[in-house]
N, C-alpha and C. Protein backbone atom coordinates (compact mmCIF):
# COMPACT_ATOMS: atom_id res chain seq x y z
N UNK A 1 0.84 -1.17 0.00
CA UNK A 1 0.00 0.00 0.00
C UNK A 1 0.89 1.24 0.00
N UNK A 2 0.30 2.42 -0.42
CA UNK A 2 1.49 3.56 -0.40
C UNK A 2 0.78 4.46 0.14
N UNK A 3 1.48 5.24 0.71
CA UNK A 3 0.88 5.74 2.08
C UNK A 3 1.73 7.36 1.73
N UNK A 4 0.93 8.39 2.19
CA UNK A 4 1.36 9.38 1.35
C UNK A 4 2.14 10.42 2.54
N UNK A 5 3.54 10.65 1.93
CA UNK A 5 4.44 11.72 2.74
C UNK A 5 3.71 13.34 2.81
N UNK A 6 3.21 14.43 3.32
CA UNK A 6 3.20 15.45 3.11
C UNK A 6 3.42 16.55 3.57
N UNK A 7 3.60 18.21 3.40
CA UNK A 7 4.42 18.55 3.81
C UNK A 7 3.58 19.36 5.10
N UNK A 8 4.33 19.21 6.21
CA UNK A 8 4.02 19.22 7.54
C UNK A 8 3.39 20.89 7.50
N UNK A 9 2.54 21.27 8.50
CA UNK A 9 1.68 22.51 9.20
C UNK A 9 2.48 22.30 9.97
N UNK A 10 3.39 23.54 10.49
CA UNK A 10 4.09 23.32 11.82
C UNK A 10 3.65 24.63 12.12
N UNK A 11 2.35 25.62 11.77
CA UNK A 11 1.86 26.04 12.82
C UNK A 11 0.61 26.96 12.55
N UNK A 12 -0.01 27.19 13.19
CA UNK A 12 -1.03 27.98 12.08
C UNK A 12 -1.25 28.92 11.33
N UNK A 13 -0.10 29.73 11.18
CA UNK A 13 -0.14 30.61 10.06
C UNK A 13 0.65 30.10 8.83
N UNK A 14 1.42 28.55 9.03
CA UNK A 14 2.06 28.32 7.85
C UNK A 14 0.92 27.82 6.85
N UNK A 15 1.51 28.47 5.73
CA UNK A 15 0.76 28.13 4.33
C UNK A 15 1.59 27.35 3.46
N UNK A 16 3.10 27.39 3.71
CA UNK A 16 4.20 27.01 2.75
C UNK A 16 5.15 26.52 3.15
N UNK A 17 5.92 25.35 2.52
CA UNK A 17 7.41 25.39 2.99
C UNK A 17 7.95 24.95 1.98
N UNK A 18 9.45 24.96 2.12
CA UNK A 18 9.99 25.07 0.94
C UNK A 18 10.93 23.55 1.27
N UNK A 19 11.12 22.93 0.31
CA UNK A 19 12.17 21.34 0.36
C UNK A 19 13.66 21.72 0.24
N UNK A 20 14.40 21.68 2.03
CA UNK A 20 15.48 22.22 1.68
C UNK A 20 16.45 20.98 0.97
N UNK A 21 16.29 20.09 1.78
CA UNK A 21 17.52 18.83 1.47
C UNK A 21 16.74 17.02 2.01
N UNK A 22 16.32 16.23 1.06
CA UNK A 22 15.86 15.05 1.10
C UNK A 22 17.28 13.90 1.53
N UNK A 23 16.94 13.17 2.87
CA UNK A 23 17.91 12.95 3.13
C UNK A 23 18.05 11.30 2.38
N UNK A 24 16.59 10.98 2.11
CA UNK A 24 16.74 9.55 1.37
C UNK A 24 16.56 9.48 0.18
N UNK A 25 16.91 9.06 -0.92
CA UNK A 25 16.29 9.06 -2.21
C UNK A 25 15.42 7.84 -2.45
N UNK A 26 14.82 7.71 -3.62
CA UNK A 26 13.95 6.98 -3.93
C UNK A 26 14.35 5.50 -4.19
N UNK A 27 13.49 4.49 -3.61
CA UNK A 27 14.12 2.86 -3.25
C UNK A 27 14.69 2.82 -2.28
N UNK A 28 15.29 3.66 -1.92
CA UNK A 28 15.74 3.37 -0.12
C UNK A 28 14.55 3.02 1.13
N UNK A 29 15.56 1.98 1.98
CA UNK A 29 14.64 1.64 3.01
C UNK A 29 14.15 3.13 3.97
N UNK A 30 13.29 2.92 4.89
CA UNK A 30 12.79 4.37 5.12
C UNK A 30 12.45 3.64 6.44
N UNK A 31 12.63 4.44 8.15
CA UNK A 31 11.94 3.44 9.32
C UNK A 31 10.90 5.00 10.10
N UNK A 32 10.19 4.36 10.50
CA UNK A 32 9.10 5.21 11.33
C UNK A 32 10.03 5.64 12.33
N UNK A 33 9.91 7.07 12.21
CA UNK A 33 10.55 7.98 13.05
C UNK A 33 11.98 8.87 13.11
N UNK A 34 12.99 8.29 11.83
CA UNK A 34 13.73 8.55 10.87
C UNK A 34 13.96 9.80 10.20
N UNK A 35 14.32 11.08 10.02
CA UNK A 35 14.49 11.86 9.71
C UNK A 35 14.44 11.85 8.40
N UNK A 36 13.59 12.24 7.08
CA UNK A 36 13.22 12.23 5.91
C UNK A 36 13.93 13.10 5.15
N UNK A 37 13.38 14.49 5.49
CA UNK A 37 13.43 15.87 4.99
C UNK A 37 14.17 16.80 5.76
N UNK A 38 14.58 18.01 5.20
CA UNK A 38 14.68 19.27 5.75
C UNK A 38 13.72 20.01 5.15
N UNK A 39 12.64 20.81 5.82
CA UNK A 39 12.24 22.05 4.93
C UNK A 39 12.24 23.19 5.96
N UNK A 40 11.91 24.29 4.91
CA UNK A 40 12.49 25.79 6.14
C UNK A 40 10.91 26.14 5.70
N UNK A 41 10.32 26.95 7.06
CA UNK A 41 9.09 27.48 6.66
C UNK A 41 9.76 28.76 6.93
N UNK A 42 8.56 29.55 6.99
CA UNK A 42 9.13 31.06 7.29
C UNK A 42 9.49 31.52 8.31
N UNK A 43 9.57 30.79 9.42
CA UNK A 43 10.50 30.91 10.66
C UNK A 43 11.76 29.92 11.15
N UNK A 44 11.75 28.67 10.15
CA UNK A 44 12.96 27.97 10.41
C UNK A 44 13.31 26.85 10.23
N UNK A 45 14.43 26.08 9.97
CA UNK A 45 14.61 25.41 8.73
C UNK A 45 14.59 23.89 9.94
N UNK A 46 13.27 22.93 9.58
CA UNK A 46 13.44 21.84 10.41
C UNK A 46 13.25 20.58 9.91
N UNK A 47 13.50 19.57 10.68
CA UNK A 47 13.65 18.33 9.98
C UNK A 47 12.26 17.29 10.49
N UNK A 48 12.15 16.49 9.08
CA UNK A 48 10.90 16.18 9.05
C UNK A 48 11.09 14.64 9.44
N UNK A 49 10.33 14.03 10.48
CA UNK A 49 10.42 12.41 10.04
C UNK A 49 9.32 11.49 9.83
N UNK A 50 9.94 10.86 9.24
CA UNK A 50 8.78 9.81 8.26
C UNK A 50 8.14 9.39 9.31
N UNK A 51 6.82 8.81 9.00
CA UNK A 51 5.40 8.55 9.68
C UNK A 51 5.49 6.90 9.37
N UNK A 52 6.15 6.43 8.31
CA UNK A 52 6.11 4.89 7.89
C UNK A 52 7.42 4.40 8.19
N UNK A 53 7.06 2.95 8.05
CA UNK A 53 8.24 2.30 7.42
C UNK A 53 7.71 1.36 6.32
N UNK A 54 8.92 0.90 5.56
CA UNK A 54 8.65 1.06 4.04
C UNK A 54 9.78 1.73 3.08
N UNK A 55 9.71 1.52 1.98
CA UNK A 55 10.37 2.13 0.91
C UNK A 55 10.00 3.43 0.24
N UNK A 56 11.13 4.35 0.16
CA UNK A 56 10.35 5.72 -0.47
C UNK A 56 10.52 5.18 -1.80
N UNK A 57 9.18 5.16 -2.01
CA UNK A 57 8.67 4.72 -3.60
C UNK A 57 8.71 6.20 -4.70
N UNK A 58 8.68 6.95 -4.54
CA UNK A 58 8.16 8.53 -5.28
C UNK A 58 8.15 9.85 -4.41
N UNK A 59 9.09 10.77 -4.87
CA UNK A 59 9.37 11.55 -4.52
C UNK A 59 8.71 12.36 -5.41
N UNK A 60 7.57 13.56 -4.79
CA UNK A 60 7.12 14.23 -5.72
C UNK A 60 7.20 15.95 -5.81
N UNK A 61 8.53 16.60 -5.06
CA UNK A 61 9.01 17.83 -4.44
C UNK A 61 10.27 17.38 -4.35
N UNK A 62 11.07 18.30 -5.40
CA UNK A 62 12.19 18.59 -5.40
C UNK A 62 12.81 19.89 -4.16
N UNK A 63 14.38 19.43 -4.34
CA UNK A 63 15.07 20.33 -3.24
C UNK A 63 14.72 21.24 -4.02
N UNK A 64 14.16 22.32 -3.40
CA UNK A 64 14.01 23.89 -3.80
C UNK A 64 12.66 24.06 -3.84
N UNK A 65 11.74 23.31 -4.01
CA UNK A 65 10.43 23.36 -4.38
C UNK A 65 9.78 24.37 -3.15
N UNK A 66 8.82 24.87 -3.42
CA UNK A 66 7.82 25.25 -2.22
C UNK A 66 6.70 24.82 -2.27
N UNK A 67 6.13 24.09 -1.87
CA UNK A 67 4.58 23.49 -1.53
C UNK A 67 3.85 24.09 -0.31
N UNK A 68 3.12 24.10 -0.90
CA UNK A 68 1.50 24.01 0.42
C UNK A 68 1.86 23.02 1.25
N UNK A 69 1.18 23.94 2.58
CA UNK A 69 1.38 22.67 3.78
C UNK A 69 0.14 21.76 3.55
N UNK A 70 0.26 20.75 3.87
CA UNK A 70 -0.71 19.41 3.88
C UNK A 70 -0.78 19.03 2.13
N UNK A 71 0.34 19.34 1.16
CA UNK A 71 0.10 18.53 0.08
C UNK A 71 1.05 17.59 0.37
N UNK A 72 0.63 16.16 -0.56
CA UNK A 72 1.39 15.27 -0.63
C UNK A 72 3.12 15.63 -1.19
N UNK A 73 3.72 15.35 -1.09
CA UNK A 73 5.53 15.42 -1.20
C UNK A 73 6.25 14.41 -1.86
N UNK A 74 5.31 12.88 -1.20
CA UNK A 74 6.18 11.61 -1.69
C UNK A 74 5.07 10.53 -1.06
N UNK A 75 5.86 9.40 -1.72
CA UNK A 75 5.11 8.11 -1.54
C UNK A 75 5.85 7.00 -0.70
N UNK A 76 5.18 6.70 0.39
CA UNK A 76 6.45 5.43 0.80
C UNK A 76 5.54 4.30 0.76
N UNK A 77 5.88 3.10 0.26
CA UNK A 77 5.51 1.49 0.25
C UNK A 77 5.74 1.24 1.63
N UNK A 78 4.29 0.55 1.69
CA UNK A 78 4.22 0.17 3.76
C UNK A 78 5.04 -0.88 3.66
N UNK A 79 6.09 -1.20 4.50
CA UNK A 79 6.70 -2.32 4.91
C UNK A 79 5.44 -3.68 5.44
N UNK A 80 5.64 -4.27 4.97
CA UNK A 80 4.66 -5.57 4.62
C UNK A 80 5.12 -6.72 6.27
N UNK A 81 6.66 -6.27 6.45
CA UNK A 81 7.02 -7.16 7.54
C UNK A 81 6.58 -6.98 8.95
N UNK A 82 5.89 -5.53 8.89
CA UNK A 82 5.58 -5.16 10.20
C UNK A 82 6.15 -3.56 10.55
């Protein structure tokens, strides 16, 4: 199942953040609680960690990108083993 990465509300006036530096690329193993991302909102540049474990299947925000908070970012494949 793929289970969708997106980019975090870290507070209520954020609308945006920007993808500073992806620390896994795509096919890599990925574990719940793991540090994913960097993105900087408009008060400061923090690190994101994955919600799954699983494989990051699709990365869909490049470094530099700016997205809306709560859009999807990436895709990780649920680990099937548990």
């Amino acid at each position: 199942m793929l289970l969708e990465v997106k980019m975090p509300k870290t507070g209520l006036t954020m609308e945006e953040g920007t993808i500073v530096r992806w620390l896994k690329s795509e096919g890599q193993p990925v574990a719940k609680g793991e540090v994913l991302l960097e993105i900087e909102s408009d008060k400061a540049t923090l690190e994101v960690e994955c919600e799954y474990s699983g494989i990051l299947e699709k990365i869909k925000a490049a470094e530099g990108d700016i997205v809306p908070a709560l859009q999807t970012i990436a895709y990780v494949r649920e680990d099937q083993q548990g």
